[in-house]
C-alpha atoms as a PDB file:
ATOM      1  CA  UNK A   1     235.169 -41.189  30.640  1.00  0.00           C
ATOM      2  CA  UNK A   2     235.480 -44.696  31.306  1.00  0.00           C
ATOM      3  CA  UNK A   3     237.633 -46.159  34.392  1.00  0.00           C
ATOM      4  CA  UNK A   4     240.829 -48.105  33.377  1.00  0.00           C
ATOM      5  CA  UNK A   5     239.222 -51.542  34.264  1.00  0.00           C
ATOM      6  CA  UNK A   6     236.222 -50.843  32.219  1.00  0.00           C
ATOM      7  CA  UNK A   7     235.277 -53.304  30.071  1.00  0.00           C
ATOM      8  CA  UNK A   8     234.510 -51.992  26.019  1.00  0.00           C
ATOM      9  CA  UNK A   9     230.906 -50.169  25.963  1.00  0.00           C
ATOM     10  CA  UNK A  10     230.515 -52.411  23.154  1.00  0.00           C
ATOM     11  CA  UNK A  11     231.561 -55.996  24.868  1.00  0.00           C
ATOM     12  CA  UNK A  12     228.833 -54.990  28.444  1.00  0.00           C
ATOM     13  CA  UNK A  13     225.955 -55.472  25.982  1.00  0.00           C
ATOM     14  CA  UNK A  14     226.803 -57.601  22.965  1.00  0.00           C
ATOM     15  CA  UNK A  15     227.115 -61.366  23.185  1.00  0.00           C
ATOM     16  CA  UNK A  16     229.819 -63.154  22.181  1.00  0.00           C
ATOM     17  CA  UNK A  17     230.319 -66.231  20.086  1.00  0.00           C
ATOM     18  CA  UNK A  18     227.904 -69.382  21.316  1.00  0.00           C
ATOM     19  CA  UNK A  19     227.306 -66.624  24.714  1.00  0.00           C
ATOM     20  CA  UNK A  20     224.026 -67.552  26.016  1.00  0.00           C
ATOM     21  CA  UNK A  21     221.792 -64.611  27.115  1.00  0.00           C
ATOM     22  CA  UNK A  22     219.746 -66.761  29.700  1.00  0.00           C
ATOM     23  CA  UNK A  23     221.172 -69.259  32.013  1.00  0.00           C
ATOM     24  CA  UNK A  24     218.467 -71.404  34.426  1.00  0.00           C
ATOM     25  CA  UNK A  25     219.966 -73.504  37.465  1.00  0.00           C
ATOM     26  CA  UNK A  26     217.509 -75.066  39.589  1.00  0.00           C
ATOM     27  CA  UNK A  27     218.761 -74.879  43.664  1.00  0.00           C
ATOM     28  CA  UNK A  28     219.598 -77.816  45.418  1.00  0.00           C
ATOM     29  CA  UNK A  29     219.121 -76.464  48.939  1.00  0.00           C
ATOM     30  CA  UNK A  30     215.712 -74.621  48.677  1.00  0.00           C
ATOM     31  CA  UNK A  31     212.938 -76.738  47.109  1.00  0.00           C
ATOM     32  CA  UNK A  32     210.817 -74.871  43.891  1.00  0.00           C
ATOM     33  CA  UNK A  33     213.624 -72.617  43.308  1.00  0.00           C
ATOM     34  CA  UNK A  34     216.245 -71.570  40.551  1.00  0.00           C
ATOM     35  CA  UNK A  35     218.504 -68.836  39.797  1.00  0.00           C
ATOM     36  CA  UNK A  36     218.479 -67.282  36.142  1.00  0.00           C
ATOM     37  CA  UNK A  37     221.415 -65.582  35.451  1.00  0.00           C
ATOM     38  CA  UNK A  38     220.674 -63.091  32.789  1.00  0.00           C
ATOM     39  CA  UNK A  39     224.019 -62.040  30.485  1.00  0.00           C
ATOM     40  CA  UNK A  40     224.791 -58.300  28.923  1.00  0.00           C
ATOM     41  CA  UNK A  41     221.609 -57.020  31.134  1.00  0.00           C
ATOM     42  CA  UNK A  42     221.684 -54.634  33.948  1.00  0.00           C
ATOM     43  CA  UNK A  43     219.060 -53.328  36.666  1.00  0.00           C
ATOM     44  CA  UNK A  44     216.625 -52.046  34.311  1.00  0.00           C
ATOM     45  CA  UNK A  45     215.440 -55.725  33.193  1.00  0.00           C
ATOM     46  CA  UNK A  46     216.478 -57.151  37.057  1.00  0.00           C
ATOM     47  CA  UNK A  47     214.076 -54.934  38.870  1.00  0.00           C
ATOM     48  CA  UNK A  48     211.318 -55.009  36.042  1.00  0.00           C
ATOM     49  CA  UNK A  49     211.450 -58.672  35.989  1.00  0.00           C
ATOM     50  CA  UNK A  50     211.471 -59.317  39.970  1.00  0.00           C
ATOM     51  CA  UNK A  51     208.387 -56.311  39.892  1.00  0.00           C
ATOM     52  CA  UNK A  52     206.312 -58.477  37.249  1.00  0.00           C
ATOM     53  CA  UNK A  53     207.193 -61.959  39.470  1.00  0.00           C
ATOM     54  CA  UNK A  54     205.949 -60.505  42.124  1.00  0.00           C
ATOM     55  CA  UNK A  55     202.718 -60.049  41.034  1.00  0.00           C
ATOM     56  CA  UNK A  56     202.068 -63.686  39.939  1.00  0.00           C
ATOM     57  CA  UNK A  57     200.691 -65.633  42.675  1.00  0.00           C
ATOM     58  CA  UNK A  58     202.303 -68.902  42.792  1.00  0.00           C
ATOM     59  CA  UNK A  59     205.892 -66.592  43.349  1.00  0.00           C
ATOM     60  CA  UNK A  60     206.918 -66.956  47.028  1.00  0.00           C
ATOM     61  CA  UNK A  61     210.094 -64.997  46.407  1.00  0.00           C
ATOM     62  CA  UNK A  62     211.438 -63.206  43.201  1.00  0.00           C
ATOM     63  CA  UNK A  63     214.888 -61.182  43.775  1.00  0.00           C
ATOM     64  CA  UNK A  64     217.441 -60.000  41.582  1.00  0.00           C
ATOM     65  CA  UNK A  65     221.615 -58.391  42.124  1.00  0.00           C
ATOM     66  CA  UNK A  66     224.020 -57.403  39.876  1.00  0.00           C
ATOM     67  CA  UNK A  67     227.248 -59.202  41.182  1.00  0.00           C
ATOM     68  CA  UNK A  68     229.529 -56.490  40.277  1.00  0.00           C
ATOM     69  CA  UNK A  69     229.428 -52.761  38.288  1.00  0.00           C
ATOM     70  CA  UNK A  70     231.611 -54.044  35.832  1.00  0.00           C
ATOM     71  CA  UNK A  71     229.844 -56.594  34.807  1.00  0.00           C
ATOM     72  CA  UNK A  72     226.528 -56.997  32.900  1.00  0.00           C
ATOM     73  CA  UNK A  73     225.348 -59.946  34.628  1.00  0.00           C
ATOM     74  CA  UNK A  74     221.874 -60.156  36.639  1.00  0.00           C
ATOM     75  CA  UNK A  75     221.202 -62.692  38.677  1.00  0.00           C
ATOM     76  CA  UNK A  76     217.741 -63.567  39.353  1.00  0.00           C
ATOM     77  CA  UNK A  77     216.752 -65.516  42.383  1.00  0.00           C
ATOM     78  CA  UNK A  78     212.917 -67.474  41.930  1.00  0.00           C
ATOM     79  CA  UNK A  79     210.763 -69.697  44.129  1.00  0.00           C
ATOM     80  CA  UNK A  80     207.590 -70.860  43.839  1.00  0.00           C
ATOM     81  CA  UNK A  81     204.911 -72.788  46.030  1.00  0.00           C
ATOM     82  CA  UNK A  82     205.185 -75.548  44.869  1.00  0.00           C
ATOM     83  CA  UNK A  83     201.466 -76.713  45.229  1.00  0.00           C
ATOM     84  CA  UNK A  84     201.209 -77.561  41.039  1.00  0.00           C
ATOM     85  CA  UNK A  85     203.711 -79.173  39.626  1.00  0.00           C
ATOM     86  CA  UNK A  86     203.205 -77.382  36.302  1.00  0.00           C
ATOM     87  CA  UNK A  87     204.039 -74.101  38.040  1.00  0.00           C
ATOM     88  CA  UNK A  88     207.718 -73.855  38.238  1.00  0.00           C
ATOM     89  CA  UNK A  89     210.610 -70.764  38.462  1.00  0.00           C
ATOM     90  CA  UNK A  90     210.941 -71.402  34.378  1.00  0.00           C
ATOM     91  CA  UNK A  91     207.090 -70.893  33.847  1.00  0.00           C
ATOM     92  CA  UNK A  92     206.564 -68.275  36.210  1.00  0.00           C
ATOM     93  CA  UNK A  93     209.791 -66.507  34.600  1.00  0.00           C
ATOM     94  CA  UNK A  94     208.389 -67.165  31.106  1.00  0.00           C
ATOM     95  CA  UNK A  95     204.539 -65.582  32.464  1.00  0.00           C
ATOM     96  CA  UNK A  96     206.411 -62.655  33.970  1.00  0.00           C
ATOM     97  CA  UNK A  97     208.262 -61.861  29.998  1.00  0.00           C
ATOM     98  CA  UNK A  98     205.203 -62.006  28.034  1.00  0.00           C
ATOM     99  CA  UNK A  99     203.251 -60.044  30.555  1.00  0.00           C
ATOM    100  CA  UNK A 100     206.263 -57.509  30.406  1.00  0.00           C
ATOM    101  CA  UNK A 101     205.763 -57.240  26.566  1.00  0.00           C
ATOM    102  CA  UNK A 102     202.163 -56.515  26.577  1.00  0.00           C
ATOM    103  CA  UNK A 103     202.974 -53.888  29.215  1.00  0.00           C
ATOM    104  CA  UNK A 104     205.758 -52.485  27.022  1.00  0.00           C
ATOM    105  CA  UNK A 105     204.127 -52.659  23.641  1.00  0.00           C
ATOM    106  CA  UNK A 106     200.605 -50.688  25.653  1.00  0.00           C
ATOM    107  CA  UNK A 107     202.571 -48.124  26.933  1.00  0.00           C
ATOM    108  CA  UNK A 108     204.314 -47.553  23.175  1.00  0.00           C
ATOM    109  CA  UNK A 109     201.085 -47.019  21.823  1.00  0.00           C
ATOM    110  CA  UNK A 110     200.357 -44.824  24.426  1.00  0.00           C
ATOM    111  CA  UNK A 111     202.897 -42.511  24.426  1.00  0.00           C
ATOM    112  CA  UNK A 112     203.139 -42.795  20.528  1.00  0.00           C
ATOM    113  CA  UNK A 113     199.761 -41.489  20.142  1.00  0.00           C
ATOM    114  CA  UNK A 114     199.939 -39.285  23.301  1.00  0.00           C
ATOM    115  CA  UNK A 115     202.910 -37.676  20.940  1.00  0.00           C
ATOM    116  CA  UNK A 116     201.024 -37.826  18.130  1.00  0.00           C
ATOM    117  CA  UNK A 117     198.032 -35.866  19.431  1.00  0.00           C
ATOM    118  CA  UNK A 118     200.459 -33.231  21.294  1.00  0.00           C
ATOM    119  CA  UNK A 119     201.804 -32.529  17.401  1.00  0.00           C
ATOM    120  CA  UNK A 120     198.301 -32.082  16.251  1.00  0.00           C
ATOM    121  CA  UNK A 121     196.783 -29.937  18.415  1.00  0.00           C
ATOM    122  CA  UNK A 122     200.796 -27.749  18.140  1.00  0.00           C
ATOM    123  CA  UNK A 123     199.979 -27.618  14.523  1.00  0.00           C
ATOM    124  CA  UNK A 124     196.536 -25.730  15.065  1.00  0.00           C
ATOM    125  CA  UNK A 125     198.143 -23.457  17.778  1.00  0.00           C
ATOM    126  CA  UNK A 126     196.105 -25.167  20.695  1.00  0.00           C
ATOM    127  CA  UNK A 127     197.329 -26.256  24.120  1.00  0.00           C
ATOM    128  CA  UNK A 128     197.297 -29.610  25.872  1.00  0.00           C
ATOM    129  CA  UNK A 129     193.826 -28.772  27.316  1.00  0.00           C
ATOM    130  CA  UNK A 130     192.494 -27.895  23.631  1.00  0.00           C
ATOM    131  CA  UNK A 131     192.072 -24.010  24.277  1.00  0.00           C
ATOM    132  CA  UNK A 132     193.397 -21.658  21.475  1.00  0.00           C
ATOM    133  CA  UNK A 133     196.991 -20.356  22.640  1.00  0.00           C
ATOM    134  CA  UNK A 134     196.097 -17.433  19.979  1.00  0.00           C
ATOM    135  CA  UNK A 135     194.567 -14.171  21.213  1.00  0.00           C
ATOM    136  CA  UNK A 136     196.078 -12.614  24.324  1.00  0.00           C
ATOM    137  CA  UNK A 137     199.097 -14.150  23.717  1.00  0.00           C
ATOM    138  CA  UNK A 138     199.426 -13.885  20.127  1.00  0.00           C
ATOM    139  CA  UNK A 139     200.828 -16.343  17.958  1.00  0.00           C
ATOM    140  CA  UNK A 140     202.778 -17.856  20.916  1.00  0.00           C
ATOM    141  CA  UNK A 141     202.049 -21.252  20.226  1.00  0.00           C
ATOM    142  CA  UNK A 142     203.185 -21.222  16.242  1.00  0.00           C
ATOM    143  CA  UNK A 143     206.016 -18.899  17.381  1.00  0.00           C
ATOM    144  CA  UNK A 144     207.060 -21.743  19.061  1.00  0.00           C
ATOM    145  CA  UNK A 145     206.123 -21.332  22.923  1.00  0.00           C
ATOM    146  CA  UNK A 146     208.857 -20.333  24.848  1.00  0.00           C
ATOM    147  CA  UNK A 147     212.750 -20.489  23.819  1.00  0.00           C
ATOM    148  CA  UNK A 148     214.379 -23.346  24.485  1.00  0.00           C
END
């Protein structure tokens, strides 16, 4: 059920025509600083982003909002220290994504062959610590375990 000034499912996460998804603007009034405004996104990539920033040590500050609930907009708020001049919001932004994608891609595997295992040892009636769910308790385990 969607409120009555709800934008379209649809039109929170789809760009439009010539839409840009990433918008830098460096800050006049605080030096090594810019805000990224990041379209169709929400608090999932905000917080994730500011987390990863955080951890890179030329970021003085990393902090993110959404301006409103109705709109997919985060706005990302960077500063760095300013002591190399190669090290600025855009690089440290750029360092925080591809770490975020090794992180992401890792913990795919992971849980892909985590899932993978948990179907193997399922089809020959064992339990997550490898013991045989036969005996006294019967075919359980290829029974299915319990109902769902």
């Amino acid at each position: 059920m969607s409120g009555q000034n709800a934008p379209d499912r649809h039109a929170r996460f789809v760009l439009g025509e010539g839409e840009m998804k990433v918008a830098i603007e460096e800050d006049p009034r605080v030096p090594n600083a810019a805000t990224v405004i990041i379209k169709k996104e929400d608090h999932t990539i905000g917080n994730m982003l500011r987390g990863q920033l955080l951890h890179i040590p030329y970021v003085v500050f990393a902090g993110y909002r959404v301006p409103h609930p109705l709109q997919a907009d985060v706005v990302l708020r960077i500063q760095v220290d300013g002591k190399d001049s190669s090290q600025t919001p855009t690089t440290a932004l750029q360092t925080a994504t591809r770490e975020l994608i090794l992180i992401l891609a890792a913990a795919r595997l992971q849980f892909e062959a985590s899932c993978k295992s948990f179907t193997e040892r399922q089809e020959l009636g064992l339990g997550a610590d490898g013991a045989d769910l036969g005996g006294a308790y019967g075919d359980f385990a290829q029974a299915g375990g319990f109902a769902q």
